[in-house]
Protein backbone atom coordinates (compact mmCIF):
# COMPACT_ATOMS: atom_id res chain seq x y z
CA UNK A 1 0.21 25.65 4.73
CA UNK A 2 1.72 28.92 4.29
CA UNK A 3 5.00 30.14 4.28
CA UNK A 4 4.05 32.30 7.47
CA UNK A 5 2.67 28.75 9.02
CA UNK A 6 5.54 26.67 8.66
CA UNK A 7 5.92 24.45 11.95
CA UNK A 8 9.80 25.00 13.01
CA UNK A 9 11.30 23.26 16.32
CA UNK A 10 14.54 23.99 17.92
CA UNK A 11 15.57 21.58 20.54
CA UNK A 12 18.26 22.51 22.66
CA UNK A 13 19.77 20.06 25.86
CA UNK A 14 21.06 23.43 28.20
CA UNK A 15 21.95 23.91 31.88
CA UNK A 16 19.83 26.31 33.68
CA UNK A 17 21.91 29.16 35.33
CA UNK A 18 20.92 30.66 38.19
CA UNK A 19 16.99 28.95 37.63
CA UNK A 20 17.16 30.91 34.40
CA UNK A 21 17.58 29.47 30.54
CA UNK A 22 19.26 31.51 27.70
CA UNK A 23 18.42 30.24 23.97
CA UNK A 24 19.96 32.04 21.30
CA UNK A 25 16.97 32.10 18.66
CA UNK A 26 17.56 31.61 14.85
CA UNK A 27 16.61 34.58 13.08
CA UNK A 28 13.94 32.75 11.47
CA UNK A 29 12.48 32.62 14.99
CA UNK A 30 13.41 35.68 16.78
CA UNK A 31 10.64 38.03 15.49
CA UNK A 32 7.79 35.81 16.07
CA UNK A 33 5.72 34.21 19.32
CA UNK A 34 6.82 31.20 20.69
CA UNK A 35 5.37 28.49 22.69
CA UNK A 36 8.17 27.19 25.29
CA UNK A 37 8.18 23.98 27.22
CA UNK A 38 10.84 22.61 29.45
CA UNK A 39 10.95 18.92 30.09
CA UNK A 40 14.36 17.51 32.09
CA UNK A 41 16.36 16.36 30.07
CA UNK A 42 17.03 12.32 29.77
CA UNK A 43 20.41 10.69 31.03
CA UNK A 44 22.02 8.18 28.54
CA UNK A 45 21.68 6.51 31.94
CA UNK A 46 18.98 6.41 32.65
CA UNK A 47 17.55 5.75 29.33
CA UNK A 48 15.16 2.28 29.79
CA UNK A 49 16.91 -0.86 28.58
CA UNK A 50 15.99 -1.97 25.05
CA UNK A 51 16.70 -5.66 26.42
CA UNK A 52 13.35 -5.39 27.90
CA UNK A 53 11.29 -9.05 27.99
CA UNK A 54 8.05 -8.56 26.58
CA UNK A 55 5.25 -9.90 27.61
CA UNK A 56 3.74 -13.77 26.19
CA UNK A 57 0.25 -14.64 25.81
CA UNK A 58 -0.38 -17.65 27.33
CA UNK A 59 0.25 -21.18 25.40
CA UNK A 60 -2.91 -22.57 26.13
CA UNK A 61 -4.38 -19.69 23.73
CA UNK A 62 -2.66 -20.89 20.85
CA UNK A 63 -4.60 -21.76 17.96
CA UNK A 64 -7.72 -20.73 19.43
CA UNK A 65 -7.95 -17.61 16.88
CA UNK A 66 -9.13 -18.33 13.04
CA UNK A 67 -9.31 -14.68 10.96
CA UNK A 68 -11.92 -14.96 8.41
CA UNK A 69 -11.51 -12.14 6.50
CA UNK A 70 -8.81 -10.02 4.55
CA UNK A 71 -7.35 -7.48 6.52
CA UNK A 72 -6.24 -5.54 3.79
CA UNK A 73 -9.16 -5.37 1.91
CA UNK A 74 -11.58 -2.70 2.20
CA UNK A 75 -14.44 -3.52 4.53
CA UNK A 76 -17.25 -2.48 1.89
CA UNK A 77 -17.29 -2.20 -1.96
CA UNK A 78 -16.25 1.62 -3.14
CA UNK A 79 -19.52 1.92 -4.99
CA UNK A 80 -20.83 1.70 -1.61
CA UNK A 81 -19.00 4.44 -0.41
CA UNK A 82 -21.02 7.77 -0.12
CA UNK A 83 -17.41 9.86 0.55
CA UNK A 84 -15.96 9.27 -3.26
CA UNK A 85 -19.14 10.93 -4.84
């Protein structure tokens, strides 16, 4: 990617004035087009709880799963593979 490309955020939490937003820009940002989104802004709270009980499968499935096969391993030899030639 090129210097020119570069992906560079700014994130800014900022109270709207008058149903307007000021952002004072970088210089690295002031001179070029920029894509702006708003999204309100998250409360500590009102943040979810990270004591949140996750769900169980049931007991009586226990057991009833055998893997055969390596998950790691790849699924066919590389010879095989037409994308390394």
């Amino acid at each position: 990617m090129s210097e020119g490309n570069r992906m560079e955020a700014l994130r800014l939490i900022v109270e709207p004035v008058n149903h307007q937003l000021i952002i004072d820009l970088p210089p690295s940002l002031g001179s070029r087009r920029l894509e702006v989104i708003v999204f309100p802004a998250i409360d500590q709270g009102q943040m979810p709880a990270e004591s949140v009980v996750r769900r169980k499968p049931s007991p009586r499935l226990a057991g009833t799963v055998k893997l055969h096969d390596d998950l790691i391993a790849p699924a066919c030899l590389e010879e095989d593979w037409e994308a390394l030639r």
